[in-house]
Every structure is written in structure tokens, then in C-alpha cells.
C-alpha atoms as a PDB file:
ATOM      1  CA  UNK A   1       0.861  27.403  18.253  1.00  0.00           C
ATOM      2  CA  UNK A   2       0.187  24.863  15.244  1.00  0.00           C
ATOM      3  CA  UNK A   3      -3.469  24.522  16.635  1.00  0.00           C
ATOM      4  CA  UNK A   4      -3.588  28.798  16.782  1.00  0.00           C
ATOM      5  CA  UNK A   5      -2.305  28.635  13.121  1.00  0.00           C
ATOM      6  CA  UNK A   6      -4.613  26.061  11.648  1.00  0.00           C
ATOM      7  CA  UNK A   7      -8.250  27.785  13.582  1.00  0.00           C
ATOM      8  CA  UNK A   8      -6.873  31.373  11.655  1.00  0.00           C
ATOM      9  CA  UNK A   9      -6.768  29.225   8.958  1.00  0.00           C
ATOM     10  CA  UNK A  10      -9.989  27.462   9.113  1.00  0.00           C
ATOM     11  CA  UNK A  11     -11.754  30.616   9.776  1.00  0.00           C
ATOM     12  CA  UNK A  12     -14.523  31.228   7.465  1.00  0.00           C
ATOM     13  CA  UNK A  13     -15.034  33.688   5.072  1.00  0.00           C
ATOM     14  CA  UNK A  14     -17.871  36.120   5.338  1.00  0.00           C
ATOM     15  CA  UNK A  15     -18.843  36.330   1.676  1.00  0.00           C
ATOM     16  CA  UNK A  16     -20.810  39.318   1.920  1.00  0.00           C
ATOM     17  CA  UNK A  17     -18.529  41.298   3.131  1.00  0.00           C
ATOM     18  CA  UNK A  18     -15.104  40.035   3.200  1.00  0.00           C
ATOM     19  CA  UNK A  19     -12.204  40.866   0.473  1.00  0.00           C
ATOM     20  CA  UNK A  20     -11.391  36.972   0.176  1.00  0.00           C
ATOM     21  CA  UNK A  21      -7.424  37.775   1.352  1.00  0.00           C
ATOM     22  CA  UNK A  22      -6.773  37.662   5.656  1.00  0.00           C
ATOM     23  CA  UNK A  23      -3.445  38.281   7.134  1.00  0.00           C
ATOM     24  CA  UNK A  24      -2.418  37.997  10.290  1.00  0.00           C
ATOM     25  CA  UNK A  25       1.159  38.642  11.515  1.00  0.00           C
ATOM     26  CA  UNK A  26       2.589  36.627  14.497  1.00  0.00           C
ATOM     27  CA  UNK A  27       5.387  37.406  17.154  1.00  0.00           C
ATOM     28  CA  UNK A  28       7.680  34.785  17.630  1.00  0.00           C
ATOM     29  CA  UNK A  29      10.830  36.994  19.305  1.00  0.00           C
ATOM     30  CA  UNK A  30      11.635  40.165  19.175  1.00  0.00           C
ATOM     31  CA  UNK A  31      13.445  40.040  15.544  1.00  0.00           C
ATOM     32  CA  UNK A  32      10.940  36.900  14.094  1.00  0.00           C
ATOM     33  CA  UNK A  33       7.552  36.872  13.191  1.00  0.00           C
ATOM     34  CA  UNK A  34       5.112  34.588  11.326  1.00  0.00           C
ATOM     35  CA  UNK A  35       2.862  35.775   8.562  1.00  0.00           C
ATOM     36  CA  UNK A  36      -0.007  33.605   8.079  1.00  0.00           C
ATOM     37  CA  UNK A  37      -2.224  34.643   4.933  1.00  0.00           C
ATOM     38  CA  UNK A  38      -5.359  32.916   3.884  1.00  0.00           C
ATOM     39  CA  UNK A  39      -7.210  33.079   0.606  1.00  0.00           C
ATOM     40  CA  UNK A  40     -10.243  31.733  -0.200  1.00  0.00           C
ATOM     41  CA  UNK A  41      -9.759  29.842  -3.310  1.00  0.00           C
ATOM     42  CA  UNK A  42     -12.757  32.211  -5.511  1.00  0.00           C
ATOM     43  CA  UNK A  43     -10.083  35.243  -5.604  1.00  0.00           C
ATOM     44  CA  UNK A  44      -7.039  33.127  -6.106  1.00  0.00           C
ATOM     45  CA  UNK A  45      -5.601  30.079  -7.920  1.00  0.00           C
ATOM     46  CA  UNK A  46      -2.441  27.693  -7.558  1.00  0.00           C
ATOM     47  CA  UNK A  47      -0.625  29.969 -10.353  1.00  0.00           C
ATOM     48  CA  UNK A  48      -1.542  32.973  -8.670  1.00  0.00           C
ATOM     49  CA  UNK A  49       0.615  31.533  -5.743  1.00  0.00           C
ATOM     50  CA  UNK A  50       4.352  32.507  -6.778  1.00  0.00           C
ATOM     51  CA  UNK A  51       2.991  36.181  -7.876  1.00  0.00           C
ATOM     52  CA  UNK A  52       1.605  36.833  -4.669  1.00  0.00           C
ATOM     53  CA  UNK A  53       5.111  35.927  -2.569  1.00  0.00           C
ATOM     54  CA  UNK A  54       7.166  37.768  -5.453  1.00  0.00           C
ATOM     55  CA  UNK A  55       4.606  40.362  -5.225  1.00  0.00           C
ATOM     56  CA  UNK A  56       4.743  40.767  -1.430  1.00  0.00           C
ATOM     57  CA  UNK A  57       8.970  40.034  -1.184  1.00  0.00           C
ATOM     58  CA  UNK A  58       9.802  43.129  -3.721  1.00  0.00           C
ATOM     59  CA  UNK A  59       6.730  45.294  -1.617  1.00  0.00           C
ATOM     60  CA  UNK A  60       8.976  44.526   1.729  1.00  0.00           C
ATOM     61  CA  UNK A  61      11.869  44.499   0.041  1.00  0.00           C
ATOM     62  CA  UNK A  62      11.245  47.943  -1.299  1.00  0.00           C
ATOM     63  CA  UNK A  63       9.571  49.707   2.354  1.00  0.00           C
ATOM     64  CA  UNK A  64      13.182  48.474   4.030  1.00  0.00           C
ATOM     65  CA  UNK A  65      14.999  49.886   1.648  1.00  0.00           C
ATOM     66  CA  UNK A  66      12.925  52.886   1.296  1.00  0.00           C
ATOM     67  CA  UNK A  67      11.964  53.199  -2.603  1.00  0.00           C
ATOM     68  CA  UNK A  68       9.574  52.417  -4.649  1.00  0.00           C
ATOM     69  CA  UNK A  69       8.499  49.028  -5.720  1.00  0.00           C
ATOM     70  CA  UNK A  70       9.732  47.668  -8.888  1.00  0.00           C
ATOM     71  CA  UNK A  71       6.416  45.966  -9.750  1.00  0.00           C
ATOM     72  CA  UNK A  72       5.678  45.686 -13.726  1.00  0.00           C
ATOM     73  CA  UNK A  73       2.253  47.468 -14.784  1.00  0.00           C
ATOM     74  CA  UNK A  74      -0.525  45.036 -15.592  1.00  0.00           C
ATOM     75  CA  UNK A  75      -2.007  45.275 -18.897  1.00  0.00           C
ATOM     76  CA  UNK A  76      -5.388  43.945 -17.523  1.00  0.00           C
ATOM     77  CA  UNK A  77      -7.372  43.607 -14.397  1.00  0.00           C
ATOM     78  CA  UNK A  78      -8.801  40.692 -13.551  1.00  0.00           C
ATOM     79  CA  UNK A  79     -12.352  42.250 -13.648  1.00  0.00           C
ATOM     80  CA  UNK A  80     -11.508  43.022 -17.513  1.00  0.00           C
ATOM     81  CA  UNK A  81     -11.215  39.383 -17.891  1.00  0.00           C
ATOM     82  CA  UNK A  82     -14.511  38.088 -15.889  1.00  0.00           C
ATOM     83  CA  UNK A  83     -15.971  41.247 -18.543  1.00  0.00           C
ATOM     84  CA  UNK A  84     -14.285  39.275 -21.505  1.00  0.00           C
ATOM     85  CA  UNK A  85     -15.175  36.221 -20.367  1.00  0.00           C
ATOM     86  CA  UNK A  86     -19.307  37.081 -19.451  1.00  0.00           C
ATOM     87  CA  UNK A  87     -19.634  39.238 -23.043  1.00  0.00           C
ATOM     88  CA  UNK A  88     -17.507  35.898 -25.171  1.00  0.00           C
ATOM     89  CA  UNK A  89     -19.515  33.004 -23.435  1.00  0.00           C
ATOM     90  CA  UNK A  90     -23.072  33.975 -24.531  1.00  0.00           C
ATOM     91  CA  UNK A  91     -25.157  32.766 -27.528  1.00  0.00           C
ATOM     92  CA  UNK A  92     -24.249  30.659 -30.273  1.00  0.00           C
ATOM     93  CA  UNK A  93     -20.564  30.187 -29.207  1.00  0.00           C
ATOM     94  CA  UNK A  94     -21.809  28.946 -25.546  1.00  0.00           C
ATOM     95  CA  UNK A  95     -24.312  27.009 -27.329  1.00  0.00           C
ATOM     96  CA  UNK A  96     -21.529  25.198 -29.414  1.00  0.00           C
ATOM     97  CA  UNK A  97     -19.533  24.545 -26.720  1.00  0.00           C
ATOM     98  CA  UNK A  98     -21.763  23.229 -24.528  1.00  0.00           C
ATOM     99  CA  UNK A  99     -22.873  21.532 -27.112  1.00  0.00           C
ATOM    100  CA  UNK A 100     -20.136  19.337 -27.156  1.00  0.00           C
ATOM    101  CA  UNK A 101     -19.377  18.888 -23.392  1.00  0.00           C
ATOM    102  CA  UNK A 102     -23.293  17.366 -23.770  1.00  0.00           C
ATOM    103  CA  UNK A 103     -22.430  15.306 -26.858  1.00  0.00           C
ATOM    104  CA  UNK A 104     -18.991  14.213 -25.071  1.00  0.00           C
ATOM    105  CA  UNK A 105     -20.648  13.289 -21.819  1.00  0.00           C
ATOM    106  CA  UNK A 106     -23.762  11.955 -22.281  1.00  0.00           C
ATOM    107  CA  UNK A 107     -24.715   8.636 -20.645  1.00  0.00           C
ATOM    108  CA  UNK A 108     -21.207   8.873 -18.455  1.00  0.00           C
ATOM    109  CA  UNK A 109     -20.652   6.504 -15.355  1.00  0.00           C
ATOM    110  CA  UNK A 110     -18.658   6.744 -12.628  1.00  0.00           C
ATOM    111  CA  UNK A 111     -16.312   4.222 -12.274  1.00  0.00           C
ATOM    112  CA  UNK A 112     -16.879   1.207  -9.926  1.00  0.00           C
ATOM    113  CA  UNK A 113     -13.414   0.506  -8.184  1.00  0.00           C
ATOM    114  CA  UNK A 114     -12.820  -2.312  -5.826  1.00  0.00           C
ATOM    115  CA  UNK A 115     -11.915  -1.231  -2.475  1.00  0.00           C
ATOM    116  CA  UNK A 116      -9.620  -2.929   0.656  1.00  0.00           C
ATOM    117  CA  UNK A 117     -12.718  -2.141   3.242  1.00  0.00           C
ATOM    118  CA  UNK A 118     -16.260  -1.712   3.013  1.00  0.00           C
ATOM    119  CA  UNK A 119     -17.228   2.413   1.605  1.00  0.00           C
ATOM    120  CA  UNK A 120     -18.461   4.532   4.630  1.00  0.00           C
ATOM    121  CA  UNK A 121     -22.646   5.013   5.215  1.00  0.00           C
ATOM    122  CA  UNK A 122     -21.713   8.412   5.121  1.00  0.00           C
ATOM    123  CA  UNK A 123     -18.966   9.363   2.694  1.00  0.00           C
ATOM    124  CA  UNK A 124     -16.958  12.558   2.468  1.00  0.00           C
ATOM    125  CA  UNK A 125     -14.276  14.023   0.576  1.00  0.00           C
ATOM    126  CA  UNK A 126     -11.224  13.507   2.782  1.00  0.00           C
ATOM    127  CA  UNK A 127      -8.931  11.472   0.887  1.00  0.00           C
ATOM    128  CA  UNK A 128      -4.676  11.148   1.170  1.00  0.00           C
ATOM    129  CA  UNK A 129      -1.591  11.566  -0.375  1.00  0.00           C
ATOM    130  CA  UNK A 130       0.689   9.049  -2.100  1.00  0.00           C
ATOM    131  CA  UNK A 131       4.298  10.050  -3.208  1.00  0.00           C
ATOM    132  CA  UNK A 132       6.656   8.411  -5.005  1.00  0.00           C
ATOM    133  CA  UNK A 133       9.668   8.843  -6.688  1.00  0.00           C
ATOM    134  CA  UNK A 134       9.813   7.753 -10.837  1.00  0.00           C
ATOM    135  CA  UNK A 135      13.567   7.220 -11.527  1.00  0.00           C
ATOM    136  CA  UNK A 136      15.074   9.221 -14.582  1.00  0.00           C
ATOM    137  CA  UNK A 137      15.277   6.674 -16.586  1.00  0.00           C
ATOM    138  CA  UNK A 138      11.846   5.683 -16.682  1.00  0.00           C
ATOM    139  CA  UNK A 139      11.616   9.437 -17.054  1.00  0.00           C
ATOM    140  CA  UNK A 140      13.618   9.761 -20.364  1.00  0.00           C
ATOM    141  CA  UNK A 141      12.086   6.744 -21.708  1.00  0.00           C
ATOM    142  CA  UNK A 142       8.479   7.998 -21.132  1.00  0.00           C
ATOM    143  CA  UNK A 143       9.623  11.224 -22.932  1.00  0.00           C
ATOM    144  CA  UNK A 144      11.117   9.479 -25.515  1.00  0.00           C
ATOM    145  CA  UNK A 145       7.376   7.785 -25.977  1.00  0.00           C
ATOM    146  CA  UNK A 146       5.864  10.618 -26.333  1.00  0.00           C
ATOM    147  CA  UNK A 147       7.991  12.150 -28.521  1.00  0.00           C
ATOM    148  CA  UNK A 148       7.516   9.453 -31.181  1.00  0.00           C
ATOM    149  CA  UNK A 149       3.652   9.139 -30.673  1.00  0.00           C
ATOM    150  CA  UNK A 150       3.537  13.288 -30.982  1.00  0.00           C
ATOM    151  CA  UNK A 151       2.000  13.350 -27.737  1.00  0.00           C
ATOM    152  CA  UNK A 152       2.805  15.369 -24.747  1.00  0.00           C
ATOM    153  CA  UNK A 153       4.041  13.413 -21.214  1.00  0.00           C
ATOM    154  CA  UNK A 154       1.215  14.622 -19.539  1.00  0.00           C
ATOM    155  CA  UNK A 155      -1.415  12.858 -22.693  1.00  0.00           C
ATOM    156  CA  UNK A 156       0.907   9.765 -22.354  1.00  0.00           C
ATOM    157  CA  UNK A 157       0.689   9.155 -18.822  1.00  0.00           C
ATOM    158  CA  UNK A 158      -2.845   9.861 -18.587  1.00  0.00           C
ATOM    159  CA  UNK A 159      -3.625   7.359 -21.386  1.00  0.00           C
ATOM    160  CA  UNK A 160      -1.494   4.519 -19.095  1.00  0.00           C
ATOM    161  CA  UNK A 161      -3.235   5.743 -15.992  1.00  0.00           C
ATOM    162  CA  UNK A 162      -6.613   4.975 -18.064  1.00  0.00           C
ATOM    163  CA  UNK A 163      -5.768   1.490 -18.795  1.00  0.00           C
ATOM    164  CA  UNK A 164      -4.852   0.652 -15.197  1.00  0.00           C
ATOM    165  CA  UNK A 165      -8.556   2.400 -14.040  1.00  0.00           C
ATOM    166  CA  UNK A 166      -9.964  -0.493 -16.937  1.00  0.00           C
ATOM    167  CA  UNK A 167      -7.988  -3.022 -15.819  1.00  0.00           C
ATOM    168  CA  UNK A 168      -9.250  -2.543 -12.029  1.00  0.00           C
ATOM    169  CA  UNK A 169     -12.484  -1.749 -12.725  1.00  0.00           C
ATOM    170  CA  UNK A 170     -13.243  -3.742 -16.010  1.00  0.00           C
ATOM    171  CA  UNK A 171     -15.204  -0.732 -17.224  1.00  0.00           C
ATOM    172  CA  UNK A 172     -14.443   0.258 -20.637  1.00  0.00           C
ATOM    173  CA  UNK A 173     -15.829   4.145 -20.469  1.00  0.00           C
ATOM    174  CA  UNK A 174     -13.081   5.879 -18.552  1.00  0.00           C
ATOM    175  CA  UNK A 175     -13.626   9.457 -17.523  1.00  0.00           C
ATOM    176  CA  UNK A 176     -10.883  11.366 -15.745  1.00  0.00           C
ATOM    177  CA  UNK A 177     -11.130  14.544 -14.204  1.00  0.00           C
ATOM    178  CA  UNK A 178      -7.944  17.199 -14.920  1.00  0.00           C
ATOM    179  CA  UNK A 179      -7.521  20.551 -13.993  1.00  0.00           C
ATOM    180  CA  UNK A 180      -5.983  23.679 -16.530  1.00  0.00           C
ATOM    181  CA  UNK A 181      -4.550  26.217 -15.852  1.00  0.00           C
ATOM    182  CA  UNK A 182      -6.950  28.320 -18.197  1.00  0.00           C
ATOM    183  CA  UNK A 183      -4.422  30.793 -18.585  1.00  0.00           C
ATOM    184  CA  UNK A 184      -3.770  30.623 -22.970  1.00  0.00           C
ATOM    185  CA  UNK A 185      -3.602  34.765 -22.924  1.00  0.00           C
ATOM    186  CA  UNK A 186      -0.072  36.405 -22.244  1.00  0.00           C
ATOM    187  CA  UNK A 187      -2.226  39.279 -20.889  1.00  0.00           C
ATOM    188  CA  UNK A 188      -3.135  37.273 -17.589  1.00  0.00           C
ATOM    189  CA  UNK A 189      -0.571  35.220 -17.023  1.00  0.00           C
ATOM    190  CA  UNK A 190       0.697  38.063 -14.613  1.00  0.00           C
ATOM    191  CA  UNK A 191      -2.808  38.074 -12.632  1.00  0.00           C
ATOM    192  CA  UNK A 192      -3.964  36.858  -9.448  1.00  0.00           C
ATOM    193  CA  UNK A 193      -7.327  35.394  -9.621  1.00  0.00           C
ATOM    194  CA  UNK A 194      -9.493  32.378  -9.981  1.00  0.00           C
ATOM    195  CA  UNK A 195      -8.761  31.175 -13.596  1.00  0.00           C
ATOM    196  CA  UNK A 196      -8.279  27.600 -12.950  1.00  0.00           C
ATOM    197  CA  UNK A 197     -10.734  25.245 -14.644  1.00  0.00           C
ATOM    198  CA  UNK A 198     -11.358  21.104 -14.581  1.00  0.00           C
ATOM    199  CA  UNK A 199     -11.971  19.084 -17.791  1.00  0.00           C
ATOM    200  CA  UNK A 200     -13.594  15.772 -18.269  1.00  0.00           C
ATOM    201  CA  UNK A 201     -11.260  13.648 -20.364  1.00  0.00           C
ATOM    202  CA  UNK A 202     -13.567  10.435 -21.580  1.00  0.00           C
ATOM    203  CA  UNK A 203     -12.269   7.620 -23.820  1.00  0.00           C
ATOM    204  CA  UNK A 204     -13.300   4.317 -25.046  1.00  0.00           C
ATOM    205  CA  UNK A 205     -10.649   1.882 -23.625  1.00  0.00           C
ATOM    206  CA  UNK A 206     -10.756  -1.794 -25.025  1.00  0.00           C
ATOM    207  CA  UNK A 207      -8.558  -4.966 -24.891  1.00  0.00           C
ATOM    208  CA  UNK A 208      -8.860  -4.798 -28.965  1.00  0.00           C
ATOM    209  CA  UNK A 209      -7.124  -1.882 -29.404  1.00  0.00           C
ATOM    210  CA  UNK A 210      -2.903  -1.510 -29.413  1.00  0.00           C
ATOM    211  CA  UNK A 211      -1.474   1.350 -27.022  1.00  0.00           C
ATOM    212  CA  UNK A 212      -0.539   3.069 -29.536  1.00  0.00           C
ATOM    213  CA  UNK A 213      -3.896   3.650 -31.175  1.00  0.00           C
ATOM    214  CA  UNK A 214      -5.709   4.175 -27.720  1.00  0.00           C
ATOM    215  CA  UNK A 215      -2.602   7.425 -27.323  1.00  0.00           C
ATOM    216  CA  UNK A 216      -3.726   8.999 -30.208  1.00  0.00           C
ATOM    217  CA  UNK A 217      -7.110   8.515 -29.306  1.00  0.00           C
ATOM    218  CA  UNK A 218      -6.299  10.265 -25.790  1.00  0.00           C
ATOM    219  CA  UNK A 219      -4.495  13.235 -27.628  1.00  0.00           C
ATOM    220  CA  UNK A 220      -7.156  14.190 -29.508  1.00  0.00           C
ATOM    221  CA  UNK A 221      -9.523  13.786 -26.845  1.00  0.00           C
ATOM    222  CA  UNK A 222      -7.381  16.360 -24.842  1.00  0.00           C
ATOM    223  CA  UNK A 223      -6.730  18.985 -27.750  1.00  0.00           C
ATOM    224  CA  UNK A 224     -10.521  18.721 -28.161  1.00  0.00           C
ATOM    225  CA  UNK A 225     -10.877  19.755 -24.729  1.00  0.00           C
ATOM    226  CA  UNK A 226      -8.515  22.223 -24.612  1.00  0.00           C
ATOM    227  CA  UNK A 227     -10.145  23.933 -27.822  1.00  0.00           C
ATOM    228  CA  UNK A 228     -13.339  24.527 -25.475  1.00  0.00           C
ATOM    229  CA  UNK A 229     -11.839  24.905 -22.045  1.00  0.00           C
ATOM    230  CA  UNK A 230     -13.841  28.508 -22.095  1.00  0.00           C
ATOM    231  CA  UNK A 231     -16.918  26.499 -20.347  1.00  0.00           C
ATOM    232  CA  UNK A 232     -16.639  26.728 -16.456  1.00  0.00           C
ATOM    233  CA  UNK A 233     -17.061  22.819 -15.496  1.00  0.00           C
END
């Protein structure tokens, strides 16, 4: 059964003609059943995730008991957006924020790390999961950090996680990868779709320069970024 479940889910998508959603239903017993649905990540994002199974519970939900569903009208479709989007990213405000993304990323390396066993002839992009637990008070203490520098938790841990990458790799240009939501209008916060987008956050790191300075430094690389997420990496 698992190896059933995973070839529906490795199936490929037909791009010419497929809708990018597949769902296949699977009898267990005679009162259980599987649903397996695949979505191929263009038409869908990690946000869109809990509106699709709230979506789909109040849709059952509402054929068993035989009224209609209590879903909220949308004020847009997701095709207004991709409309939006095409018509806003065009001439000089494309050109200014690309302009920057150039400016910011010019003359980037990639990072160097030393590794336990010799990198593959032919490398690939299967990599693994580490999880761990941070206790609470390491927690409240990290908050209470970033609350005094102004910075979020998410700008303060990224700035730590930058000087561990220098201290590895003795490299003082650190570029990290992040992905955003890309979701800063209350109008399509409700939809399903591909908004998702990944910034490069770059940053001088330094043995000259106190924590504290290289955190502000961080924040405003961020809020910089955020201010022209519009530009599809």
C-alpha cells in the first residue's frame, strides 16, 4: 500500500493538459477510505495548504448534511492577481527593482563549507532533516533580544545563523536563501495559488564588528528585501 501511495504520488504532471490538482480515493473497509491528493507546487503553495482541507472538510461536511456550503466569497481570483502582478511589474518600477537585486548581488559567492566526506562526482539535491527541540527559556530570552534590538526573532536568528556559516567557512560575504510568503494583500490571503517567493539575504559579516551592530545590519537588509519582494527570484 505505502509503495501504491507514493507511485500516485510521484506521478507526473502532464503540463499541457492537466489542471495541476489529482485525487484519488482509496478503499480501506467498507466504512474507511484514503484520499490521496497531489498538487503540483505551480497551482499551490504551503499557505494554500490549511484552505484547501478547511475548504474540502466544510464541502463534505455540508453534502452529509445536505445544505449548502458555508464557504466565504472571494474578493479576487487568483488570475486577477497574476493580471495585477504582469500589468505592476513592467517598466521603470521592474527596472528599479531589479535594479537593486543586481546592485545587492553582484559579485556573490557561494559559500565553501567543509564537509565530513568527500562531495559526490555527481551531486543532486537530496538532502535531510535535522530536528531539535530549543527549550523555552532560550526561547524567551531570544525574544527578549529581539525586542531590545527592534528586530524580529526570525532577523535575530538569521543574523546568529550567519555568524556560525562565517565561522565554518571563514568567508565574510554570507548569502542566505529565505522564502516569503508574498502574501502583504488582505485580498489573497484567502487564495490558493502559487504566491510563495525566495529572497537572497546578503551581509558583510566581520570579526570587527559587535553583534549588535551586525543585527541591525541584518534588519535592514531584510526590510530592504521585503520592500521589493514583487521580483520573482
Amino acid at each position: 500500500m505505502h509503495k501504491f501511495i507514493i507511485d500516485l504520488i510521484k506521478k507526473p504532471f502532464d503540463l499541457s493538459e492537466d489542471n495541476m490538482f489529482r485525487a484519488d480515493l482509496i478503499t480501506l473497509d467498507e466504512q474507511e477510505y484514503l484520499l490521496v491528493v497531489t498538487i503540483h507546487h505551480i497551482a499551490s503553495d504551503a499557505w494554500s495548504m490549511p484552505i484547501i482541507v478547511n475548504e474540502f472538510a466544510e464541502l463534505y461536511k455540508s453534502y452529509i448534511e445536505n445544505r449548502p456550503a458555508n464557504l466565504k466569497p472571494l474578493a479576487i481570483q487568483y488570475a486577477d492577481y497574476a493580471i495585477w502582478q504582469r500589468n505592476y511589474l513592467q517598466g521603470e518600477v521592474l527596472e528599479k527593482k531589479l535594479e537593486y537585486w543586481k546592485e545587492k548581488l553582484e559579485g556573490n559567492n557561494p559559500l565553501q563549507l567543509p564537509t565530513d566526506y568527500p562531495r559526490p562526482t555527481l551531486q543532486s539535491n537530496k538532502g535531510a532533516s535535522a530536528k531539535f527541540i530549543i527549550e523555552k527559556g532560550i526561547t524567551d530570552k531570544l525574544l527578549e533580544l529581539s525586542q531590545k534590538n527592534g528586530t524580529s526573532l526570525f532577523m535575530t536568528l538569521l543574523s546568529a545563523y550567519k555568524i556560525l556559516l562565517f565561522r565554518y567557512s571563514n568567508q565574510t560575504d554570507i548569502c542566505v536563501g529565505t522564502s516569503i510568503a508574498s502574501r502583504q494583500y488582505h485580498e489573497i490571503e484567502s487564495l490558493i495559488g502559487f504566491f510563495v517567493n525566495t529572497l537572497a539575504l546578503r551581509s558583510e559579516v566581520s570579526n570587527d564588528i559587535t553583534f549588535k551592530e551586525f543585527i541591525q545590519q541584518v534588519k535592514q537588509t531584510t526590510l530592504d528585501a521585503y520592500s521589493h519582494q514583487e521580483v520573482p527570484f
